[in-house]
Protein backbone atom coordinates (compact mmCIF):
# COMPACT_ATOMS: atom_id res chain seq x y z
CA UNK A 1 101.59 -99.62 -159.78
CA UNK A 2 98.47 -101.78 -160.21
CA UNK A 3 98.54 -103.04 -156.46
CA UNK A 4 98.09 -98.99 -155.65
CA UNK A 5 95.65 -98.73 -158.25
CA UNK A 6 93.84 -101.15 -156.86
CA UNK A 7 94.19 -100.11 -152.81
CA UNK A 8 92.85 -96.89 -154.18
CA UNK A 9 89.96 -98.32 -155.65
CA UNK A 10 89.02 -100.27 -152.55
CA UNK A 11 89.29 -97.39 -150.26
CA UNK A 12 87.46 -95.29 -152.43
CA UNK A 13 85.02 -97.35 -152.93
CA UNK A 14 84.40 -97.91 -149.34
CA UNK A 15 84.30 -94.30 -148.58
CA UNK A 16 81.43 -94.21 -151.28
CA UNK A 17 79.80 -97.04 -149.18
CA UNK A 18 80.65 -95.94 -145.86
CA UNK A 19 79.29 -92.32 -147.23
CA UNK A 20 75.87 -94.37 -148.42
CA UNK A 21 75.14 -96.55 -145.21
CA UNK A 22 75.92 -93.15 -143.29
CA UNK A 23 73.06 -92.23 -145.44
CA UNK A 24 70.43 -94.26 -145.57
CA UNK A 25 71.15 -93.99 -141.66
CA UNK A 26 69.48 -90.02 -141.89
CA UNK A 27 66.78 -90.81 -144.05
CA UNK A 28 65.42 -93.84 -141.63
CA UNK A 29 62.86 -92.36 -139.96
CA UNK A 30 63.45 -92.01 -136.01
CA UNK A 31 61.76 -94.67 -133.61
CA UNK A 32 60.12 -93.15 -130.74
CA UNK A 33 60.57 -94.57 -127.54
CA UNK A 34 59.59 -93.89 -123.80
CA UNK A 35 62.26 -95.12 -121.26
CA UNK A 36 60.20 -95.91 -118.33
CA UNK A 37 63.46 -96.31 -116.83
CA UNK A 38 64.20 -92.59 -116.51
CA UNK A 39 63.33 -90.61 -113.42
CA UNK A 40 63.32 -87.20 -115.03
CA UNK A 41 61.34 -88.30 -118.22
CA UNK A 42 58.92 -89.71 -115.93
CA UNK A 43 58.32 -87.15 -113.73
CA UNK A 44 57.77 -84.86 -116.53
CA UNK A 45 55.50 -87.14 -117.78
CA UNK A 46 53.44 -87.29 -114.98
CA UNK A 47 53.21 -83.64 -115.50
CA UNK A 48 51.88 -83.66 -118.97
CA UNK A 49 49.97 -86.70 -118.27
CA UNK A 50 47.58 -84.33 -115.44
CA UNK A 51 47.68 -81.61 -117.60
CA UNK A 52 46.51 -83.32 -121.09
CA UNK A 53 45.46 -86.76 -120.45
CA UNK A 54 43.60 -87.36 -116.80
CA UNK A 55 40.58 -85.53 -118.13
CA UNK A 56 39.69 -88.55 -120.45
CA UNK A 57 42.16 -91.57 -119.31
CA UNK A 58 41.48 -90.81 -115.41
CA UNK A 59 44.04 -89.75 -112.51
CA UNK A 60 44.56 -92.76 -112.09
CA UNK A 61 45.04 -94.31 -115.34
CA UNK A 62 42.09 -96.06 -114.90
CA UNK A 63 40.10 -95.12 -118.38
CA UNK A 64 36.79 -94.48 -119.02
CA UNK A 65 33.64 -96.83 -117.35
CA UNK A 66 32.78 -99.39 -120.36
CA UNK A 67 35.66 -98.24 -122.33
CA UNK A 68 35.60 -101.35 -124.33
CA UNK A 69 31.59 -100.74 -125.82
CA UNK A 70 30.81 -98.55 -128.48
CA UNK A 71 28.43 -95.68 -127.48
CA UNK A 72 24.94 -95.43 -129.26
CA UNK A 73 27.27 -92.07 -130.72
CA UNK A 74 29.52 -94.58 -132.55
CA UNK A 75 32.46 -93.40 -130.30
CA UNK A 76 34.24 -95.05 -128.32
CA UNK A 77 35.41 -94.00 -124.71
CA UNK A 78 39.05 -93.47 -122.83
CA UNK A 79 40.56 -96.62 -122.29
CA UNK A 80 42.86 -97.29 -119.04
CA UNK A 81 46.66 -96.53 -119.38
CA UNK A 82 47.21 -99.14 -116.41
CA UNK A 83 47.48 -102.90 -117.12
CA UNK A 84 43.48 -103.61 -117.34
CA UNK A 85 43.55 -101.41 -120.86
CA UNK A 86 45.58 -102.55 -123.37
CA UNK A 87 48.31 -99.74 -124.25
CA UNK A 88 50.96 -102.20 -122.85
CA UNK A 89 50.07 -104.56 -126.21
CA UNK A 90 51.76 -102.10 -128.85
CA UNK A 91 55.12 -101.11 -129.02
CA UNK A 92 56.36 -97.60 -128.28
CA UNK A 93 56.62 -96.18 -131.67
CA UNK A 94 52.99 -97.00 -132.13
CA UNK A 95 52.48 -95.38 -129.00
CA UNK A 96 54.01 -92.39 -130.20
CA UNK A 97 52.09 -92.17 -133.61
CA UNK A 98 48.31 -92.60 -131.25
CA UNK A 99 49.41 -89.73 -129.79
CA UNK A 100 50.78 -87.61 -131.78
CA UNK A 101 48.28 -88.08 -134.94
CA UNK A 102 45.47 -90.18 -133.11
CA UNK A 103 44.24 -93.00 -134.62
CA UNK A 104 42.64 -91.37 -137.80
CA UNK A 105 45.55 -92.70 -139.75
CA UNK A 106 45.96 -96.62 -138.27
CA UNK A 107 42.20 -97.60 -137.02
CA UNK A 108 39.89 -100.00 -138.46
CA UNK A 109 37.30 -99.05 -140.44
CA UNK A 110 34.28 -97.49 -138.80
CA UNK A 111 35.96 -97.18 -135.59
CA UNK A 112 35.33 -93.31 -133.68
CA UNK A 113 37.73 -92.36 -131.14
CA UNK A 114 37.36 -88.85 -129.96
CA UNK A 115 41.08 -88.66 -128.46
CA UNK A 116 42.90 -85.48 -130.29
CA UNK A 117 45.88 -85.50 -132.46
CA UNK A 118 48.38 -84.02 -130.03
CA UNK A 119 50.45 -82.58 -132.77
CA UNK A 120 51.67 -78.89 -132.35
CA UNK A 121 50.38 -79.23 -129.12
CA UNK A 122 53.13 -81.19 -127.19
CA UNK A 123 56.62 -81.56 -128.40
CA UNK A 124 57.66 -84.78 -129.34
CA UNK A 125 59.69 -85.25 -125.85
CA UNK A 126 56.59 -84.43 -124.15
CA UNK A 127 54.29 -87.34 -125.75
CA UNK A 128 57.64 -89.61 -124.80
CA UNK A 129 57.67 -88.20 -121.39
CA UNK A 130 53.84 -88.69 -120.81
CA UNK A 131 54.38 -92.53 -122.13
CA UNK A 132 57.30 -92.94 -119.74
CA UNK A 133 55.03 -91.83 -117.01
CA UNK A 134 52.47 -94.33 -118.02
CA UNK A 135 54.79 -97.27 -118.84
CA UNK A 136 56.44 -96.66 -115.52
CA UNK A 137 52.78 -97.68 -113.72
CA UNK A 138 52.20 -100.81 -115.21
CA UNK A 139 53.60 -104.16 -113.35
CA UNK A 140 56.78 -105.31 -114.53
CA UNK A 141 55.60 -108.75 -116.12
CA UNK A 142 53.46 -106.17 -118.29
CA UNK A 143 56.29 -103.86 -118.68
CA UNK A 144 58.63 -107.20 -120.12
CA UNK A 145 55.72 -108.07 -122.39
CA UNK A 146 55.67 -104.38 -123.92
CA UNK A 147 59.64 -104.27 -124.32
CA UNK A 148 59.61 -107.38 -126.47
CA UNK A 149 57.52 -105.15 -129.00
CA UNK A 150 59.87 -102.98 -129.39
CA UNK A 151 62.79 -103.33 -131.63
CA UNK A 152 66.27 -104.95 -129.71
CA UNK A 153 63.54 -105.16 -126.84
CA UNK A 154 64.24 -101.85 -125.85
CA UNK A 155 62.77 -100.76 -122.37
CA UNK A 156 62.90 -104.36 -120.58
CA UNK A 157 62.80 -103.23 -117.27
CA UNK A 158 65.85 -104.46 -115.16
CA UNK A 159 63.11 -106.28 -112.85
CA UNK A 160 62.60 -108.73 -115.68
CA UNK A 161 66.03 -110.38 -114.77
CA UNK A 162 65.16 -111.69 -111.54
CA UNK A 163 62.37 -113.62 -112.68
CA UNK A 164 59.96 -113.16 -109.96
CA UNK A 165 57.02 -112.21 -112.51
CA UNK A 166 54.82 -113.26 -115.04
CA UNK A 167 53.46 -112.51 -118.12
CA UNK A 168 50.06 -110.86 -118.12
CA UNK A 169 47.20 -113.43 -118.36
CA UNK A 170 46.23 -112.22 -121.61
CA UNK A 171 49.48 -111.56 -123.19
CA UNK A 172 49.79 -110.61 -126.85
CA UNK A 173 45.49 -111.00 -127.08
CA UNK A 174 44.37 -107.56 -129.03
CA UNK A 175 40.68 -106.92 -128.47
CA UNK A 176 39.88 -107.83 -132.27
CA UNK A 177 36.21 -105.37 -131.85
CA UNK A 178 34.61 -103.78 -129.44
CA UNK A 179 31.60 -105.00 -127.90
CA UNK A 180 28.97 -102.79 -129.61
CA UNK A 181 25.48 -101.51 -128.35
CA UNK A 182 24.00 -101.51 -131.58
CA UNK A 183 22.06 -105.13 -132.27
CA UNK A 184 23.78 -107.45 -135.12
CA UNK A 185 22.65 -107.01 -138.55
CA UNK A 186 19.98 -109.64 -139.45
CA UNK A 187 21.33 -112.94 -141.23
CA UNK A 188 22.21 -112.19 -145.07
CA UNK A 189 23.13 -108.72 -144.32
């Protein structure tokens, strides 16, 4: 009787965990992520990207001229999606959350960026999609560089095995500040 008791106990007790992990699974919140891999999330992508993105980041991808200086404004302009910005140095949920809520909720202090939150106005697919489209532009040593941000190095693009690539010159190198118009504050400021 006690050796049933105690099979009982064990598999009730590992329906309560299995029941818990199961979970704690639901409340984790969901990581974005934009399979550049994906010739249907990419080609929508390109289509949101014309539609909601060109007019600052360029039809190109190419950004904004002297993207990286702050404007007498205090603003900053449209930096490239292609691999002279630096998009490619974030992983993809970050990605996400810069488009969805801009960057009122993650930027430095005093920095101005006049990109939108895109939230209510494109689905959550649709920001992925228009990342896809963008990630799917950028060289592959760029693309490997990017995929080791993300968790399990998710989106390492099957390129990346052959080996005949590099690493971007400037790999892993955030622009700490923008280069600013304004002159430096005098010494003791």
């Amino acid at each position: 009787m006690r050796w049933s008791v105690g099979i009982g106990l064990v598999l009730i007790g590992g329906a309560a965990l299995g029941a818990g992990l199961h979970l704690r699974a639901e409340q984790r919140p969901r990581l974005h992520y934009a399979d550049a891999g994906d010739p249907a999330l990419i080609a929508r992508g390109r289509t949101v990207y014309a539609a909601e993105c060109a007019q600052c980041h360029g039809a190109h991808l190419e950004g904004q001229a002297n993207w990286q200086v702050v404007g007498a404004d205090g603003r900053v302009r449209a930096p490239p999606q292609d691999e002279t910005g630096h998009s490619w140095m974030h992983d993809d949920e970050t990605l996400f959350r810069f488009v969805k809520y801009s960057m009122a909720d993650i930027a430095a202090p005093g920095y101005v960026s006049p990109m939108p939150a895109f939230e209510g106005k494109l689905s959550d697919r649709d920001i992925s999609a228009a990342l896809a489209f963008i990630k799917s532009n950028w060289p592959v040593g760029v693309r490997a560089y990017q995929a080791l941000l993300n968790p399990d190095h998710r989106g390492m693009p099957e390129e990346a095995a052959g080996g005949n690539w590099r690493l971007p010159a400037d790999c892993g190198v955030e622009p700490g500040s923008l280069v600013s118009t304004r002159p430096p504050p005098e010494p003791g400021q």
